[in-house]
N, C-alpha and C. Protein backbone atom coordinates (compact mmCIF):
# COMPACT_ATOMS: atom_id res chain seq x y z
N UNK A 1 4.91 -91.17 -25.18
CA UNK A 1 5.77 -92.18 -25.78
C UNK A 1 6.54 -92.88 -24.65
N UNK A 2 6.78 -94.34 -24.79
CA UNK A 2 7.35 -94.69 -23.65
C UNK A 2 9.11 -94.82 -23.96
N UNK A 3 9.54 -94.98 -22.45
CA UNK A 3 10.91 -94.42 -22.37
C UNK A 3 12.13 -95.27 -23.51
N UNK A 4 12.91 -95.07 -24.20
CA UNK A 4 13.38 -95.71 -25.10
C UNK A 4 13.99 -97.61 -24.25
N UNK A 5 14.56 -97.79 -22.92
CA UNK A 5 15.07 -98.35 -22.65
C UNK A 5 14.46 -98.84 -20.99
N UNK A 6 14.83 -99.87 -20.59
CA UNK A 6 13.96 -99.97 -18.88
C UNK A 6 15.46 -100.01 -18.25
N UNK A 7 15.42 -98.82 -17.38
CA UNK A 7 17.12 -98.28 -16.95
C UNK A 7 17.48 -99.26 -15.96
N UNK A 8 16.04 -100.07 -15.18
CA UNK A 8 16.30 -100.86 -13.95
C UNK A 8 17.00 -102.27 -14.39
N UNK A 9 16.30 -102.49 -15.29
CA UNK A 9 17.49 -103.98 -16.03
C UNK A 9 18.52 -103.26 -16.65
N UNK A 10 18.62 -102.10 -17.12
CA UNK A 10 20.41 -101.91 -17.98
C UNK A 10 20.87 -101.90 -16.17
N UNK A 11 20.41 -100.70 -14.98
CA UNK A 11 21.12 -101.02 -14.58
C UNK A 11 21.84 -102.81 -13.59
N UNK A 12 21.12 -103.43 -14.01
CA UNK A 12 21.44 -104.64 -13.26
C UNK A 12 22.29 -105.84 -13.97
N UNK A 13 21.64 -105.50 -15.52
CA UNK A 13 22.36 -106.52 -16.19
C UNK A 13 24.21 -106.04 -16.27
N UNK A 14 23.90 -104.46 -15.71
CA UNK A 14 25.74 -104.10 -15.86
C UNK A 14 26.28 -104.23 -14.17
N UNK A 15 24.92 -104.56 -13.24
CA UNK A 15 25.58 -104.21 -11.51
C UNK A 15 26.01 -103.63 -10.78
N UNK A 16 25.13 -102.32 -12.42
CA UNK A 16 24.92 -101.20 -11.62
C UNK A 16 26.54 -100.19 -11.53
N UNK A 17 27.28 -100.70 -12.84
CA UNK A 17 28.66 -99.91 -12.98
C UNK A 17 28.11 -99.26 -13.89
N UNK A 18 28.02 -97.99 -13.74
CA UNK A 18 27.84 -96.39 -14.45
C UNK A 18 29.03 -96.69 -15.41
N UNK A 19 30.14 -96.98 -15.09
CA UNK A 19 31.21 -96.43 -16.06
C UNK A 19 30.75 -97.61 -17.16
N UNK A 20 30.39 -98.59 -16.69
CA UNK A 20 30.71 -100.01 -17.64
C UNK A 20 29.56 -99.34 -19.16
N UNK A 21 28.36 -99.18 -18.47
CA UNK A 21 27.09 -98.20 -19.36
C UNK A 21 27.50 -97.30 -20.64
N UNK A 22 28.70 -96.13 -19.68
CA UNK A 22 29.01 -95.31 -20.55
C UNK A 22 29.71 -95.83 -21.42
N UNK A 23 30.65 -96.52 -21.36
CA UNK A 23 31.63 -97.03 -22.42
C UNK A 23 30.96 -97.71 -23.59
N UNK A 24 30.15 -98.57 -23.23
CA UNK A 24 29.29 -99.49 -23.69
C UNK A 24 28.33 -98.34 -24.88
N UNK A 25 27.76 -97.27 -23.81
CA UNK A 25 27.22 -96.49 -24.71
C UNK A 25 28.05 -95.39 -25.81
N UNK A 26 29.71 -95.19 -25.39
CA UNK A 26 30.26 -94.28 -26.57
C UNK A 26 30.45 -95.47 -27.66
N UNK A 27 30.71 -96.75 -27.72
CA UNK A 27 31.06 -97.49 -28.37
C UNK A 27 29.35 -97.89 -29.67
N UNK A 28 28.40 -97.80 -28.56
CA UNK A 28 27.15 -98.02 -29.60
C UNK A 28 26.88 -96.52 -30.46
N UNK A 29 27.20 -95.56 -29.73
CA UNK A 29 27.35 -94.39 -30.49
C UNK A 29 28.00 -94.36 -31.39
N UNK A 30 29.27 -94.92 -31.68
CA UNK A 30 30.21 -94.98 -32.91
C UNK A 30 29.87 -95.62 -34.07
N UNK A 31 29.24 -96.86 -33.01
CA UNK A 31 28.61 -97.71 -34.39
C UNK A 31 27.39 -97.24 -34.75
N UNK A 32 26.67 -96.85 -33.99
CA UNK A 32 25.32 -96.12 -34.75
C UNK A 32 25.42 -94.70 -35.93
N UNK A 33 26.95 -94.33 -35.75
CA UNK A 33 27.10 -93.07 -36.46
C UNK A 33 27.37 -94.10 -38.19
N UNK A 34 28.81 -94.90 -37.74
CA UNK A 34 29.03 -96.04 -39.19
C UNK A 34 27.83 -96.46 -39.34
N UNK A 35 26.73 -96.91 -38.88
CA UNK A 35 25.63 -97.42 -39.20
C UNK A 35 25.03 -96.96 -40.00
N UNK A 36 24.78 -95.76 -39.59
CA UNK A 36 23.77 -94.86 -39.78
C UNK A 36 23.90 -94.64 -41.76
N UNK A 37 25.53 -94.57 -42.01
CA UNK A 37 26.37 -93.88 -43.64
C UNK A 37 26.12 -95.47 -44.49
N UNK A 38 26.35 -96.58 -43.82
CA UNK A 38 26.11 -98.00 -44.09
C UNK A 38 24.57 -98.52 -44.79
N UNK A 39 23.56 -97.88 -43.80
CA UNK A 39 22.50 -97.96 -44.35
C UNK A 39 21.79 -97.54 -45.75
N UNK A 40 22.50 -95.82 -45.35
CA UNK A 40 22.01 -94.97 -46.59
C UNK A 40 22.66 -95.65 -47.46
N UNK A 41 23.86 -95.77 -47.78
CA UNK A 41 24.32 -96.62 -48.85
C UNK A 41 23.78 -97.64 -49.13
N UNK A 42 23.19 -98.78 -48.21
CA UNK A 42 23.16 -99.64 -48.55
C UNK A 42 21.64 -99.73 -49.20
N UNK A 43 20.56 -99.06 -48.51
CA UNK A 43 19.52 -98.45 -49.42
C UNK A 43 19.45 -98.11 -50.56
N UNK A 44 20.08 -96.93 -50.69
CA UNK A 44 20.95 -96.36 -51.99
C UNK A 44 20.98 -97.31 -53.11
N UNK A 45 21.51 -98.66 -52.86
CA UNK A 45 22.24 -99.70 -53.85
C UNK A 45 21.17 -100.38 -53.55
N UNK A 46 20.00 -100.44 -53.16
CA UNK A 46 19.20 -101.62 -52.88
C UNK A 46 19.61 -102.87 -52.75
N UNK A 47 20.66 -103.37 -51.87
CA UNK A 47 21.78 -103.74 -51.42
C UNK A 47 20.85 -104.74 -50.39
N UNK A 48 19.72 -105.78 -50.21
CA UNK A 48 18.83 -106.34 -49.25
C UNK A 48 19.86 -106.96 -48.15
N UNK A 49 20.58 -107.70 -48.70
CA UNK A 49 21.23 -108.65 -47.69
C UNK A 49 22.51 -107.32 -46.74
N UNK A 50 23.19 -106.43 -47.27
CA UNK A 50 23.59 -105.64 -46.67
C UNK A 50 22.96 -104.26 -45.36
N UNK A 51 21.39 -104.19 -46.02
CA UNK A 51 20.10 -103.63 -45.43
C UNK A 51 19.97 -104.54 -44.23
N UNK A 52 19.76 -106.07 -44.54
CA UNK A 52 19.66 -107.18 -43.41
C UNK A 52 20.63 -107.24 -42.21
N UNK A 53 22.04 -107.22 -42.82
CA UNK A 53 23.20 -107.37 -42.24
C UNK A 53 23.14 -106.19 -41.33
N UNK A 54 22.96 -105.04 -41.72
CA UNK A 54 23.20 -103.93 -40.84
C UNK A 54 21.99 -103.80 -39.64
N UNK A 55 20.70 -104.24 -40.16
CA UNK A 55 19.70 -104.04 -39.12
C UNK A 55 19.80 -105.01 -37.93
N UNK A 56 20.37 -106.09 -38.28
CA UNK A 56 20.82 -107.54 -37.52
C UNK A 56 21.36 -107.09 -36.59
N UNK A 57 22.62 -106.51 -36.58
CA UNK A 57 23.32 -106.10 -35.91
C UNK A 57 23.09 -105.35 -35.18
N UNK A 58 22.07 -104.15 -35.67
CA UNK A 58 21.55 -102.98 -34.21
C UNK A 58 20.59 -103.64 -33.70
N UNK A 59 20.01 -104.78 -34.17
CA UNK A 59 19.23 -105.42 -33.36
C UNK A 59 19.85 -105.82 -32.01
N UNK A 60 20.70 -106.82 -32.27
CA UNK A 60 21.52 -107.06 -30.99
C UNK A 60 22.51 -106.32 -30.02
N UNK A 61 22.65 -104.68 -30.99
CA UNK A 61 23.20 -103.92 -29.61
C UNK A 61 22.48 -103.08 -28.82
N UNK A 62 21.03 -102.74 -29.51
CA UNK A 62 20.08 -102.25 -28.65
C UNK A 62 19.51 -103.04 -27.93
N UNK A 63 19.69 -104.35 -27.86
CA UNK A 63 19.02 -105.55 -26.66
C UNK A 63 20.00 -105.38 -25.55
N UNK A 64 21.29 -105.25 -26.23
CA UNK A 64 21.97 -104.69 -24.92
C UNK A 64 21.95 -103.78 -23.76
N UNK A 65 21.14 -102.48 -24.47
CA UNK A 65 20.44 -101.96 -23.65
C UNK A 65 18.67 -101.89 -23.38
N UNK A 66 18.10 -103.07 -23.68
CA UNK A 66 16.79 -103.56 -23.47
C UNK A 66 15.90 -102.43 -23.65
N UNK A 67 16.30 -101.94 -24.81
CA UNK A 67 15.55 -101.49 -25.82
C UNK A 67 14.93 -101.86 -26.82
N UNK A 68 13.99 -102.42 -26.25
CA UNK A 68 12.82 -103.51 -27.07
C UNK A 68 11.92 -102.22 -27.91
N UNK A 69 11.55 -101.21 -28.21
CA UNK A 69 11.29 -100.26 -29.31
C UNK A 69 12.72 -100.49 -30.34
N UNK A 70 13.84 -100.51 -29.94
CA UNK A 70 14.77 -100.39 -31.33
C UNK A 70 14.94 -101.57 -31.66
N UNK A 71 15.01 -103.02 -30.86
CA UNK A 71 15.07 -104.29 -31.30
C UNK A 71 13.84 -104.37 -31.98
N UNK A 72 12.59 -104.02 -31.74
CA UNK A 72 11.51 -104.23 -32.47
C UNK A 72 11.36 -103.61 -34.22
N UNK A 73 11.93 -102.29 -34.64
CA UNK A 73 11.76 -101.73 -35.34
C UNK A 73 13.61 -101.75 -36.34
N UNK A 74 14.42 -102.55 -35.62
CA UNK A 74 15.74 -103.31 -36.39
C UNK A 74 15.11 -104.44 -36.86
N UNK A 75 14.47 -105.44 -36.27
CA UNK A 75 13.47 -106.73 -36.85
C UNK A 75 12.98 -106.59 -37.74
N UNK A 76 12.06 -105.71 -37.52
CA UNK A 76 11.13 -105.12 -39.09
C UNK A 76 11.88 -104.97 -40.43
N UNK A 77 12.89 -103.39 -39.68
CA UNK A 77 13.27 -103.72 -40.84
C UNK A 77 14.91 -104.46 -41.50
N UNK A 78 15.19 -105.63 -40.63
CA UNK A 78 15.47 -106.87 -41.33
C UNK A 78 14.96 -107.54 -42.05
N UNK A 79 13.62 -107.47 -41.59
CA UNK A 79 12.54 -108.41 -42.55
C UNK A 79 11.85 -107.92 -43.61
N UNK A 80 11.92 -106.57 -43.50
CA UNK A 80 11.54 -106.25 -44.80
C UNK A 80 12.57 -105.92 -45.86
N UNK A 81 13.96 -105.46 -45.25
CA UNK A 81 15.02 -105.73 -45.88
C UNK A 81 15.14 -107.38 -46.95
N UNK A 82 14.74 -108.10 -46.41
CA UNK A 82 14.44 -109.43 -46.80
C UNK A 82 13.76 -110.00 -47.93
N UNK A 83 12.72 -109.21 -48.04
CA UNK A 83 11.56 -109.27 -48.80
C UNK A 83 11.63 -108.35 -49.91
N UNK A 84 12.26 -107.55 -49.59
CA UNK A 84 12.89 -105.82 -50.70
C UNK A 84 11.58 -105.16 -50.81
N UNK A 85 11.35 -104.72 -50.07
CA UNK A 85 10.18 -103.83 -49.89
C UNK A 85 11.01 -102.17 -49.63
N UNK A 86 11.15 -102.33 -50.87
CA UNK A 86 12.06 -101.06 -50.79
C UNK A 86 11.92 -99.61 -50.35
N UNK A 87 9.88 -99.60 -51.22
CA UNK A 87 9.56 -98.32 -50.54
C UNK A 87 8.96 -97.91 -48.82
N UNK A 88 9.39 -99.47 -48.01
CA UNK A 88 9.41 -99.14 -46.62
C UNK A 88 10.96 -98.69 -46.06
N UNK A 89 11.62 -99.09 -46.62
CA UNK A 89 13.17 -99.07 -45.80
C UNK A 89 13.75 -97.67 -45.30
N UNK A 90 13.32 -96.67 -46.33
CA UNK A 90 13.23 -95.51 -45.42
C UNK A 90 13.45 -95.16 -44.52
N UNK A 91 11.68 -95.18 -44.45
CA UNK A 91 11.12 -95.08 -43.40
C UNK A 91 11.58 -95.44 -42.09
N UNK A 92 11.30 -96.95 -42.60
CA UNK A 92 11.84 -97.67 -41.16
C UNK A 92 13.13 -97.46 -40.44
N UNK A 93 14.45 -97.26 -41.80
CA UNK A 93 15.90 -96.64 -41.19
C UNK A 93 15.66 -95.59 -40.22
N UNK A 94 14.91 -94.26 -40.62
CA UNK A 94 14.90 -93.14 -40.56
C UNK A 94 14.65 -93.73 -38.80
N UNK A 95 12.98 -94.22 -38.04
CA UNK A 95 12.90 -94.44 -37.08
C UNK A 95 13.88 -95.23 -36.28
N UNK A 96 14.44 -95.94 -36.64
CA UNK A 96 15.53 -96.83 -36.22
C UNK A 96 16.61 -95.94 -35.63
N UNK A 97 17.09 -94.91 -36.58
CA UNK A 97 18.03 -93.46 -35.59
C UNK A 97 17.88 -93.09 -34.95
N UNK A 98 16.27 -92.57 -35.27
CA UNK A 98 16.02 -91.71 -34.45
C UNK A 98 15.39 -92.08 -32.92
N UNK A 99 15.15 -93.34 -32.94
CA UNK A 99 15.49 -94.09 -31.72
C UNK A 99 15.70 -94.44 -31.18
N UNK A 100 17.83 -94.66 -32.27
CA UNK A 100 19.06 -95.02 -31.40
C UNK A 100 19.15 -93.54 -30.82
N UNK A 101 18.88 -91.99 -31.42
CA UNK A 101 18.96 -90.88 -30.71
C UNK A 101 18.39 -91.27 -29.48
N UNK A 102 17.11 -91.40 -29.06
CA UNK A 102 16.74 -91.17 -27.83
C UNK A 102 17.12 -91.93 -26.83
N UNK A 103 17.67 -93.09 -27.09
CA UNK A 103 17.54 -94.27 -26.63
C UNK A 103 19.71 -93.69 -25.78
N UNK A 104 20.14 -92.83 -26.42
CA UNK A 104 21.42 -92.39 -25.96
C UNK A 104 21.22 -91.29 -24.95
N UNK A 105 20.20 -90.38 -25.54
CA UNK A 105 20.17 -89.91 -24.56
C UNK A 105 19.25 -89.91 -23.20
N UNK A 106 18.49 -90.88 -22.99
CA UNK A 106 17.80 -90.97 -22.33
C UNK A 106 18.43 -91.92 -21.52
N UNK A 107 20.24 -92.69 -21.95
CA UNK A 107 20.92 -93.50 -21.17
C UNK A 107 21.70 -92.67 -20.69
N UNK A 108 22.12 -91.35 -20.90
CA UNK A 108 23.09 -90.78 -20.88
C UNK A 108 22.48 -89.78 -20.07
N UNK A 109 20.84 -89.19 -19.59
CA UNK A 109 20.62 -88.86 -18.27
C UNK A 109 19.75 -89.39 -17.29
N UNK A 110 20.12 -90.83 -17.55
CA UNK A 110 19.92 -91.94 -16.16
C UNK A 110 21.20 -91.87 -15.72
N UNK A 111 22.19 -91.92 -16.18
CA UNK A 111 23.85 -92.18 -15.49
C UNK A 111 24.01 -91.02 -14.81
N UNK A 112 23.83 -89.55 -14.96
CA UNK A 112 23.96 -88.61 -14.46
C UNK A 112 22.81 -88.73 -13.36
N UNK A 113 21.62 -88.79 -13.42
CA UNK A 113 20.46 -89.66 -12.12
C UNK A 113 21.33 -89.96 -11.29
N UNK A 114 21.82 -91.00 -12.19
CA UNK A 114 22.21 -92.60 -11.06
C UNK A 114 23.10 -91.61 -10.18
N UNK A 115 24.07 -91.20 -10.63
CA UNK A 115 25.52 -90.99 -10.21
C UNK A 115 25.09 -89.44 -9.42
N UNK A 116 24.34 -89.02 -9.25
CA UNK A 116 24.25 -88.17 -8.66
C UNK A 116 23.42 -88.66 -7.60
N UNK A 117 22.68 -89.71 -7.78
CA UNK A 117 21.89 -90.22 -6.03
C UNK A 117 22.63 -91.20 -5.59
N UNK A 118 23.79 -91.42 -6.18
CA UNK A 118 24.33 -92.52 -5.64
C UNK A 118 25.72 -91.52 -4.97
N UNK A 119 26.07 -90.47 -5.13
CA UNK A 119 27.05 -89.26 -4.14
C UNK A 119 26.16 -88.78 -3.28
N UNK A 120 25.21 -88.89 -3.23
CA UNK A 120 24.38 -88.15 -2.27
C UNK A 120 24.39 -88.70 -0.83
């Protein structure tokens, strides 16, 4: 499977500030946790435009970290949010976590990488 994020553009588009990353990343963590209770509900209620609204949004904070697997699979399911294809939304939520999961931690031991070849 390939790596959730390309660490060489996060690190450049930030210039390479470790701290700027982390912050950036407890803050997408927070919202991915509200996200996460937002969705089910909003599934729950078959709620499309709220399904839309919420995938929209992790669309554009996983581009932040050029995570084109979670921008790709927030798209989807915006668009199928759209269409009310209800018995995909699931699904598609379910991968969407579980790829903001990897996608944290696989930022969270590049910074420890970084920051340890960069004391060296």
């Amino acid at each position: 499977m390939n790596e959730p994020c390309n660490w060489k553009v996060v690190l450049d588009r930030f210039s390479g500030r470790l701290d700027d990353i982390r912050e950036l990343l407890t803050v997408f963590q927070t919202l991915m946790s509200q996200d996460r209770q937002a969705m089910a509900s909003a599934v729950g209620a078959q709620d499309a435009n709220a399904v839309a609204r919420i995938a929209h949004r992790i669309k554009g904070a996983s581009g932040n970290f050029s995570a084109d697997r979670m921008v790709q699979i927030a798209g989807t399911l915006e668009n199928v949010a759209k269409q009310q294809l209800w018995d995909q939304l699931p699904s598609l939520a379910d991968q969407l976590f579980c790829e903001a999961e990897r996608l944290v931690c696989h930022i969270e031991q590049c910074t420890l990488s970084s920051e340890s070849i960069s004391t060296s």
